[in-house]
C-alpha atoms as a PDB file:
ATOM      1  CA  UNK A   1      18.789   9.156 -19.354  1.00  0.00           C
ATOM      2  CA  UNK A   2      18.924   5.991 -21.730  1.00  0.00           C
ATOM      3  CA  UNK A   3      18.743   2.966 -19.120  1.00  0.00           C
ATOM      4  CA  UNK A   4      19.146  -1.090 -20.267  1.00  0.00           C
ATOM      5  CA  UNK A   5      17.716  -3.458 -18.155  1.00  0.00           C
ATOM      6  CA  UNK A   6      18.959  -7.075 -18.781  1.00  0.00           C
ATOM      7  CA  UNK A   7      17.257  -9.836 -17.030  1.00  0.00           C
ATOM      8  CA  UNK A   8      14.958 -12.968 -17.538  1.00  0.00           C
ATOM      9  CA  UNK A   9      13.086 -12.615 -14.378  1.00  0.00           C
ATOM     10  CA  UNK A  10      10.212 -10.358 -16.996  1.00  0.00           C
ATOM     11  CA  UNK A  11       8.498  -9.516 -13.218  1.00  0.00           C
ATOM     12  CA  UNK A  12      11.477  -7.354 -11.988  1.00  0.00           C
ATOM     13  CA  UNK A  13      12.598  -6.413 -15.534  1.00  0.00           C
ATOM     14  CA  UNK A  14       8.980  -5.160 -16.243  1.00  0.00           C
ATOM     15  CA  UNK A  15       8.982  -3.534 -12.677  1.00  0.00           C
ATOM     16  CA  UNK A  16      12.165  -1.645 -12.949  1.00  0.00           C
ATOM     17  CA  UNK A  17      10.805  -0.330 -16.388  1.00  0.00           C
ATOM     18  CA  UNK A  18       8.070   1.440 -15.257  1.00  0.00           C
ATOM     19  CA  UNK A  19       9.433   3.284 -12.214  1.00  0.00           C
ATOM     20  CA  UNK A  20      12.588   4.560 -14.503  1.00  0.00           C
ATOM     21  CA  UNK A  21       9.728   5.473 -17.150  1.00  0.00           C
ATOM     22  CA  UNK A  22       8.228   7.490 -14.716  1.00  0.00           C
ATOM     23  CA  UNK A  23      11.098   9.374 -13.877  1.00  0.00           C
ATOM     24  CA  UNK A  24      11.182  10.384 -17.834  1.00  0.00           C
ATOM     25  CA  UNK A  25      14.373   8.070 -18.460  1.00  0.00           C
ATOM     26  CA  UNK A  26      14.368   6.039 -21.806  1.00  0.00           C
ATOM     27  CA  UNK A  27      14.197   2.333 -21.103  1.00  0.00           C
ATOM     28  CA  UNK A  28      15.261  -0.826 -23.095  1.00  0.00           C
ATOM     29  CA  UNK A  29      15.031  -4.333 -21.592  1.00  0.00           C
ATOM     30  CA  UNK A  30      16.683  -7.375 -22.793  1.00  0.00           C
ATOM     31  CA  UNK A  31      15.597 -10.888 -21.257  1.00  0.00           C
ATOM     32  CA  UNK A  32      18.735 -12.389 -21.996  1.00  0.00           C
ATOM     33  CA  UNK A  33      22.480 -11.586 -22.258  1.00  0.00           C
ATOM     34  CA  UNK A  34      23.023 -11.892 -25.896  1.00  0.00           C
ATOM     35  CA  UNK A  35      20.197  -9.609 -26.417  1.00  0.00           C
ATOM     36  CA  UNK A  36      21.097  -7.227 -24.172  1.00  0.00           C
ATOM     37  CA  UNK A  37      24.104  -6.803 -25.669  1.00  0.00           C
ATOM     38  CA  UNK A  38      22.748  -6.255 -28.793  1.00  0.00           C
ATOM     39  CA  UNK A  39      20.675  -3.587 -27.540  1.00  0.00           C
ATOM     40  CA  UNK A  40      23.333  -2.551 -25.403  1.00  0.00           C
ATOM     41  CA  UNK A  41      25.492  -1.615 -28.713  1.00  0.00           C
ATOM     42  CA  UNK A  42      22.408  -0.031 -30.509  1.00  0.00           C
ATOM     43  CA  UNK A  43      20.885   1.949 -28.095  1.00  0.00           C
ATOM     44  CA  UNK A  44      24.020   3.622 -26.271  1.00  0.00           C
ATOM     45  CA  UNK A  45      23.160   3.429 -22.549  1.00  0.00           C
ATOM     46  CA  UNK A  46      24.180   5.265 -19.819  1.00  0.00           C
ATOM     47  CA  UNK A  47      22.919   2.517 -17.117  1.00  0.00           C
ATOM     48  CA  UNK A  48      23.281  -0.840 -18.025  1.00  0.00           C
ATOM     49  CA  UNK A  49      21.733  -2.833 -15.018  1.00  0.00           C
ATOM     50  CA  UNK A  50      22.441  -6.411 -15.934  1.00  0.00           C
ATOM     51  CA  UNK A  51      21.327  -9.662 -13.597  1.00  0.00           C
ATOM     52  CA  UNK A  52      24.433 -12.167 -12.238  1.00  0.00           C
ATOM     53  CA  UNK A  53      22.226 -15.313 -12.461  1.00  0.00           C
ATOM     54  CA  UNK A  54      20.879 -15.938 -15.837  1.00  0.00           C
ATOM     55  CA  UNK A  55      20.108 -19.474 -18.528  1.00  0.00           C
ATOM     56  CA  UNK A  56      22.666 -19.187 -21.366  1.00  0.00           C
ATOM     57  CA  UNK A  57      25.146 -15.770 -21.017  1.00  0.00           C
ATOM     58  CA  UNK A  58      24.917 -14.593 -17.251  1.00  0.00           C
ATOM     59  CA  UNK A  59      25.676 -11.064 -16.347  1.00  0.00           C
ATOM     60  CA  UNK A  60      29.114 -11.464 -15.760  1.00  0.00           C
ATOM     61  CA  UNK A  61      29.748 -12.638 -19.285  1.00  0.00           C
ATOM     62  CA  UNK A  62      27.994  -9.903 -20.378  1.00  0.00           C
ATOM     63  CA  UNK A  63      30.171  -7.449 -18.485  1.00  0.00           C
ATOM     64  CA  UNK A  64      32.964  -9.209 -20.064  1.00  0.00           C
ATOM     65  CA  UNK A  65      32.042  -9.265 -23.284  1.00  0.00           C
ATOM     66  CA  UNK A  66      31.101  -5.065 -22.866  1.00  0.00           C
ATOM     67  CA  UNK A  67      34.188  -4.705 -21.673  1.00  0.00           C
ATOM     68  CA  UNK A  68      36.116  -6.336 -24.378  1.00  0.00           C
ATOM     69  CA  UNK A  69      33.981  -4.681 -26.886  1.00  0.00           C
ATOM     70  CA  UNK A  70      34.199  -1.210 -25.469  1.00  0.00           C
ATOM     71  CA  UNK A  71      30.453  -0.508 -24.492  1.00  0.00           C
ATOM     72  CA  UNK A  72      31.334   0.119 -21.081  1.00  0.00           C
ATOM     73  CA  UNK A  73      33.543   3.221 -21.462  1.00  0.00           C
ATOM     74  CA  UNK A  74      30.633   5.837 -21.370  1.00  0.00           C
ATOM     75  CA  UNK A  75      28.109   4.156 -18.886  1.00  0.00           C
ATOM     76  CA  UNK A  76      27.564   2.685 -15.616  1.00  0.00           C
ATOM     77  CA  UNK A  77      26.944  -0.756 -15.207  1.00  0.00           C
ATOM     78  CA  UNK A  78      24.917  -2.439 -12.217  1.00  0.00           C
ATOM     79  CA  UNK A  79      24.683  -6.304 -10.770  1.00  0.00           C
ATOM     80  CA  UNK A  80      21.709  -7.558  -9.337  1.00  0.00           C
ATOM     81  CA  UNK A  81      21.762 -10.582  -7.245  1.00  0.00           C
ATOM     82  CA  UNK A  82      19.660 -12.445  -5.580  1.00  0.00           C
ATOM     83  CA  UNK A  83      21.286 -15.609  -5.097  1.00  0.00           C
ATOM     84  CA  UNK A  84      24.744 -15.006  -6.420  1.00  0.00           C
ATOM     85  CA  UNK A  85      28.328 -15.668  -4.845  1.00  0.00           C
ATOM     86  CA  UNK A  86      28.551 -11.890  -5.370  1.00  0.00           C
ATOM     87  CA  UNK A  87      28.129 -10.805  -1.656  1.00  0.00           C
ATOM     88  CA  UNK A  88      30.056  -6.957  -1.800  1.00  0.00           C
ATOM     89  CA  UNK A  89      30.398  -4.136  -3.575  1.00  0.00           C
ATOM     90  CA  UNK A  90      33.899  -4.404  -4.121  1.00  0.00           C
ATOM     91  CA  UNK A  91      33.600  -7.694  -5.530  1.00  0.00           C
ATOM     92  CA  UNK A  92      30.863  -6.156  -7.689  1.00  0.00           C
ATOM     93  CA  UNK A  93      33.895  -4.023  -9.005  1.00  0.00           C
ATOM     94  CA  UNK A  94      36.592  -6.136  -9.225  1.00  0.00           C
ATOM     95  CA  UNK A  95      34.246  -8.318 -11.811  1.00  0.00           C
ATOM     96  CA  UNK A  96      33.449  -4.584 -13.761  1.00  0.00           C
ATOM     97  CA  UNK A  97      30.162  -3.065 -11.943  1.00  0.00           C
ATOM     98  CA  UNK A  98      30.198   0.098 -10.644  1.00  0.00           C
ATOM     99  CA  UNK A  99      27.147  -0.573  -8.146  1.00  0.00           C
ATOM    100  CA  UNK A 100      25.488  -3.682  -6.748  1.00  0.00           C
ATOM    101  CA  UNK A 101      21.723  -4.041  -5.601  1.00  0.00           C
ATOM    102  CA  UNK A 102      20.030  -6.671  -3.970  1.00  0.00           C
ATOM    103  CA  UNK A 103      17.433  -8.535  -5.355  1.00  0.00           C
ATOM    104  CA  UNK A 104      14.155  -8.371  -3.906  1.00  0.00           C
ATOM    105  CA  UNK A 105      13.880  -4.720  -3.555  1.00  0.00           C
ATOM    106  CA  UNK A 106      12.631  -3.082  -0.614  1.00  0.00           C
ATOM    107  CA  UNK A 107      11.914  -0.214  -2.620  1.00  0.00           C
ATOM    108  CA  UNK A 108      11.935  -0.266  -6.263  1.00  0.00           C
ATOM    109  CA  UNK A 109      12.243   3.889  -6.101  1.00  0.00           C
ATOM    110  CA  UNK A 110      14.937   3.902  -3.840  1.00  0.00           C
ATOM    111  CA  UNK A 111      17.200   1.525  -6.952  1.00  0.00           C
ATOM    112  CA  UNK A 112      15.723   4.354  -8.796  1.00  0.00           C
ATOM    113  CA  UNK A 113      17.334   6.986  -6.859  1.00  0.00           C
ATOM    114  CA  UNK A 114      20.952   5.257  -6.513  1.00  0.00           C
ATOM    115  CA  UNK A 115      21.553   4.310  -9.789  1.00  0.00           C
ATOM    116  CA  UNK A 116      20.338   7.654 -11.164  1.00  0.00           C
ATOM    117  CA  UNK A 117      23.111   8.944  -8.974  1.00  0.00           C
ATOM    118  CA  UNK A 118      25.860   6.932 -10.044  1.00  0.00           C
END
């Protein structure tokens, strides 16, 4: 699975890398919005996991901006927050994410595991 990580924090980014890598996914990481969405257009992801608070474009503009340019339409997208006024999954959705996780992880392989399954 292709897999886009977007996020400044290089610690978590970095982190998340490895354990999809060692799942056999393909893994791109951005450390800021307007990257990631160039990547996001180039590389065709399936997961785009994109954080909420970030310097510049956060990852709400970033869903919007997918959104109006039509890179969401064959992936799944997923907030991270870990100090965000995001507080629910259905808020998660109503801004365009299809999952929400909780930043710090308890276990970095159980994100793994849910977002594979989206």
């Amino acid at each position: 699975m292709k897999i886009l990580i977007i996020d400044d924090e290089s610690i978590v980014a970095r982190s998340l890398q490895k354990a999809f890598q060692l799942k056999g996914h393909e893994v791109r990481v951005a450390d800021s919005g307007l990257q990631g969405l160039q990547i996001w257009q180039e590389f065709g992801p399936e997961r785009v996991i994109v954080d909420v608070v970030m310097p510049g474009m956060n990852g709400l503009q970033v869903i919007e901006e997918a959104q109006a340019s039509g890179l969401v339409k064959n992936c799944k997208v997923v907030l991270m927050s870990a100090h965000s006024s995001i507080n629910s999954i259905q808020e998660a959705q109503r801004r365009g994410a299809d999952s929400l996780e909780r930043k710090p992880f308890d276990n970095i392989f159980d994100v793994v595991i849910r977002i594979e399954k989206l």
